[in-house]
Protein backbone atom coordinates (compact mmCIF):
# COMPACT_ATOMS: atom_id res chain seq x y z
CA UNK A 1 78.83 82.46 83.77
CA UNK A 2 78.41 79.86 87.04
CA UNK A 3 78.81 81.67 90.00
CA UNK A 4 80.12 79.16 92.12
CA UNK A 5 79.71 80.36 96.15
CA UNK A 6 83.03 80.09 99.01
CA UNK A 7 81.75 80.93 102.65
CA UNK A 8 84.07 83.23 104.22
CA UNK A 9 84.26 82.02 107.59
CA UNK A 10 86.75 84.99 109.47
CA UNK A 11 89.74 86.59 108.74
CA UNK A 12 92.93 87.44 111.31
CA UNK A 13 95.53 89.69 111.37
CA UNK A 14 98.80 88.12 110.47
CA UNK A 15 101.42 91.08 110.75
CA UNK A 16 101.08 95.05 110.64
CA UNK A 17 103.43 97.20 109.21
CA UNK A 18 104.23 101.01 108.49
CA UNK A 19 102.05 100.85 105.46
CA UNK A 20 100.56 96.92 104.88
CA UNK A 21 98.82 94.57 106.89
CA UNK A 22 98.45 90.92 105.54
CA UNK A 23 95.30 88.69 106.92
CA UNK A 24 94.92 85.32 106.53
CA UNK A 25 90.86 84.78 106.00
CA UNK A 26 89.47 81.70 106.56
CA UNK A 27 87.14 80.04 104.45
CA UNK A 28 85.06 77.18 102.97
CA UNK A 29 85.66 75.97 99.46
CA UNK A 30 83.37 74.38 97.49
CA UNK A 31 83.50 71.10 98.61
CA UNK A 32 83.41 72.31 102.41
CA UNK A 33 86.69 72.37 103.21
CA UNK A 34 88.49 75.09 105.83
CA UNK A 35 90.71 76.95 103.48
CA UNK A 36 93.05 80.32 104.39
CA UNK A 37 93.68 82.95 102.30
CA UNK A 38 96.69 85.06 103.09
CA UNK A 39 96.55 88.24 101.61
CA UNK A 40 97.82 92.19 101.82
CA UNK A 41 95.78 95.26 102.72
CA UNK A 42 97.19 98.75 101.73
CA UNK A 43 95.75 101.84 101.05
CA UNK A 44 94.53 101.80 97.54
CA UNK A 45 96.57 103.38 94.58
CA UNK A 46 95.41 106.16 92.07
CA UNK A 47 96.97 105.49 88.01
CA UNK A 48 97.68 108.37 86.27
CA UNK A 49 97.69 107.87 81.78
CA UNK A 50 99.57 111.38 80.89
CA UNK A 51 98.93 112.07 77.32
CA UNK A 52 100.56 115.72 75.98
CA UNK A 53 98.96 117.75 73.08
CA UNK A 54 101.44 116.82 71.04
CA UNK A 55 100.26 112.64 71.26
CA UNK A 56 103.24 111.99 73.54
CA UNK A 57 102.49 109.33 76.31
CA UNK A 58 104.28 110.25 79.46
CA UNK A 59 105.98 107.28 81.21
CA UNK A 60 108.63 106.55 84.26
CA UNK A 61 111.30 104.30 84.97
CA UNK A 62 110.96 103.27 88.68
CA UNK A 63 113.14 101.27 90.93
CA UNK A 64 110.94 98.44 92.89
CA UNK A 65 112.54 97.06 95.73
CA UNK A 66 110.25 93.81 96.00
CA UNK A 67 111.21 92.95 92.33
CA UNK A 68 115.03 94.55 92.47
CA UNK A 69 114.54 96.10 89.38
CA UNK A 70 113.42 99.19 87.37
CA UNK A 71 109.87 98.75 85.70
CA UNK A 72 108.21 100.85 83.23
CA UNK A 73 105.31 102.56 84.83
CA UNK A 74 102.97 104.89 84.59
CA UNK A 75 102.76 107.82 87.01
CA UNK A 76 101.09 106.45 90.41
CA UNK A 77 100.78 106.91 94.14
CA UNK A 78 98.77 105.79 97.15
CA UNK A 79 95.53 107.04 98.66
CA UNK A 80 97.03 108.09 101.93
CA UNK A 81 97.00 111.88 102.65
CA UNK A 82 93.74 112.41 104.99
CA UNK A 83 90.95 114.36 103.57
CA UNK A 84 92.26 114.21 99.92
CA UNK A 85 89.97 113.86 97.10
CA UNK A 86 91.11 110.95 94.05
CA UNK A 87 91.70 113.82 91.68
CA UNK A 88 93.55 115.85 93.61
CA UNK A 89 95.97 112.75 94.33
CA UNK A 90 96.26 112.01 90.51
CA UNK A 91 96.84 115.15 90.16
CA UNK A 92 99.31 115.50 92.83
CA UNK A 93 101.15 112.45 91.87
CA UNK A 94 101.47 113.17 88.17
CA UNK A 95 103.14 116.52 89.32
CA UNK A 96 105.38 115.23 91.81
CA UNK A 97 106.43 112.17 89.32
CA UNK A 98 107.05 113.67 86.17
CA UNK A 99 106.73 117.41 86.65
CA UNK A 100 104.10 117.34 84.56
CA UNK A 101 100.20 119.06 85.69
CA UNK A 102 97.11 117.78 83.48
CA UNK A 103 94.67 119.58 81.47
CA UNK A 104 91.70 117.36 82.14
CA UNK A 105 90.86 114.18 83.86
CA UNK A 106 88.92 111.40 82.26
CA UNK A 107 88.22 108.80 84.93
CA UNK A 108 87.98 105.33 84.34
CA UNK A 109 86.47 102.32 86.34
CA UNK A 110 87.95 101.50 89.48
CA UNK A 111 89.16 97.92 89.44
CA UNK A 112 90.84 95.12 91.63
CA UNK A 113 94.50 96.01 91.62
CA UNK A 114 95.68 92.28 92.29
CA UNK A 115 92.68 90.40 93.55
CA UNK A 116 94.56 87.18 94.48
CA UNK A 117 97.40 88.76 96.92
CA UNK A 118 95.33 92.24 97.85
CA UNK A 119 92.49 94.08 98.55
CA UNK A 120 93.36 97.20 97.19
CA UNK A 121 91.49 98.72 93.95
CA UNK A 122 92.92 101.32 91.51
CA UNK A 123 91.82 104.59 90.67
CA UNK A 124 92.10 105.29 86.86
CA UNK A 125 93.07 108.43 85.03
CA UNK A 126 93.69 109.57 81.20
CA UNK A 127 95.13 113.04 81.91
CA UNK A 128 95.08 114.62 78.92
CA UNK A 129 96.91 117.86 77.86
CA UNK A 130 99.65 117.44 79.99
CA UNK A 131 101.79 120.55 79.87
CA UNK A 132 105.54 120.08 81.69
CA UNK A 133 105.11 122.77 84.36
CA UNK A 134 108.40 121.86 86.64
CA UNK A 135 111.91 121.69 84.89
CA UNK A 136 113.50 120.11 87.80
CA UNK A 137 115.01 116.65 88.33
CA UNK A 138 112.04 114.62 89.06
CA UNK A 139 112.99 112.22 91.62
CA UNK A 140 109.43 111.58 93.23
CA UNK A 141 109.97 111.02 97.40
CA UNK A 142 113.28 109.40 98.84
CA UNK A 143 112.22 106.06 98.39
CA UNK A 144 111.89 106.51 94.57
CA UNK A 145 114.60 106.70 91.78
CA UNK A 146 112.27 107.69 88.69
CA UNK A 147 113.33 108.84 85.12
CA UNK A 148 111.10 110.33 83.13
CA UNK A 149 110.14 108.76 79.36
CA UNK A 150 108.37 110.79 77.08
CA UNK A 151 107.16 108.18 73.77
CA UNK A 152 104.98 108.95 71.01
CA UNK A 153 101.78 107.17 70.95
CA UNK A 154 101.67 105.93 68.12
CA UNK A 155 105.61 104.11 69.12
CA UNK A 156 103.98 102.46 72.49
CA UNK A 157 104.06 98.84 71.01
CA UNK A 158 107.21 99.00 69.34
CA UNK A 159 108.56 100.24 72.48
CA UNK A 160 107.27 97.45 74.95
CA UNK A 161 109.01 95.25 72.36
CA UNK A 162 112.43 96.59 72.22
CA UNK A 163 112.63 97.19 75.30
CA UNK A 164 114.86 94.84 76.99
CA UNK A 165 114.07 92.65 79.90
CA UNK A 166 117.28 93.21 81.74
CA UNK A 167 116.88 96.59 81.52
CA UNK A 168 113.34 97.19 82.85
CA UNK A 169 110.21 95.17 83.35
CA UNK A 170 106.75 96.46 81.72
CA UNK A 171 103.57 97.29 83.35
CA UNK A 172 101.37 95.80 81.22
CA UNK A 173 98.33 98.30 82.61
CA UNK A 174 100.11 100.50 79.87
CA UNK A 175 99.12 98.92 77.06
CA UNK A 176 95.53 98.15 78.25
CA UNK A 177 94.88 101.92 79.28
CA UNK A 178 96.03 102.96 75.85
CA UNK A 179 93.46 101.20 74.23
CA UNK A 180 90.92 102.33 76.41
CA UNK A 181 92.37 106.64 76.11
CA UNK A 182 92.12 104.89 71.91
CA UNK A 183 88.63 103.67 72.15
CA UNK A 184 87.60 106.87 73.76
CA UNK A 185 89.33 109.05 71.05
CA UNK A 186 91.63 110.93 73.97
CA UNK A 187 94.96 109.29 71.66
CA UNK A 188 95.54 108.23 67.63
């Protein structure tokens, strides 16, 4: 693989908010020329992959505001409460987004959330033996409107494809984490 080299030159802050900052970093391309790069820095998530005993993946139905929409998700939160470890947040978040706690934690590679708009990177987690511990209406905070979806594993695919489109977008992440909790023997 050619590793081709940009010179980043500087980068400026652009506009600060409650919870995002977006930079515009200047740079050369390849041929030389000044370039900028606009982009958003926010405190980097954690992903939560709840698998039950029973082979059940647990999923939500969240309302997004930038999108407008509901979007099939899986349990996830920022990394923004001082002095809190990773698991403790994935723990933290599963709990407080689907009511469910997890047996164990398998963590998975850290990777670039959305490298062309953001610098954040994601925290991975197959929780495994999730047990329903709170029988309450899980809501998450007051700027959430989550529903809780509980799908055999073995149903996943034939989920993502019924589902419809008007109904609720798809995080693809899904699919590509159960492969990985497959290829690791955590799911059939």
């Amino acid at each position: 693989m050619k590793n081709v080299s940009l010179t980043i030159k500087d980068k400026k802050l652009l506009f600060q908010g409650q919870f995002t900052k977006l930079w515009g970093t200047n740079f050369l391309d390849k041929a030389g020329k000044k370039q900028v790069w606009e982009w958003v820095e926010k405190k980097d998530p954690v992903l939560i992959f709840p698998i039950t005993n029973d082979d059940k993946i647990v999923l939500i139905k969240n309302f997004r505001v930038p999108l407008g929409k509901y979007m099939i998700e899986i349990p996830a939160g920022l990394l923004d409460k001082a002095g809190e470890s990773v698991e403790n947040a994935a723990r933290r978040e599963l709990l407080e987004e689907t009511g469910y706690e997890a047996g164990e934690l398998h963590t998975l590679k850290k990777y670039g959330a959305w490298g062309g708009i953001t610098s954040m990177c994601a925290h991975v987690f197959i929780a495994t033996g999730c047990k329903k511990t709170q029988n309450i209406n899980i809501a998450g905070d007051d700027t959430e409107d989550i529903t809780v979806i509980e799908i055999e594993a073995d149903k996943l695919l034939d989920f993502y494809f019924a589902l419809p489109e008007d109904e609720a977008l798809f995080n693809m992440n899904i699919l590509g984490i159960y492969e990985i909790a497959k290829a690791k023997g955590l799911v059939i």
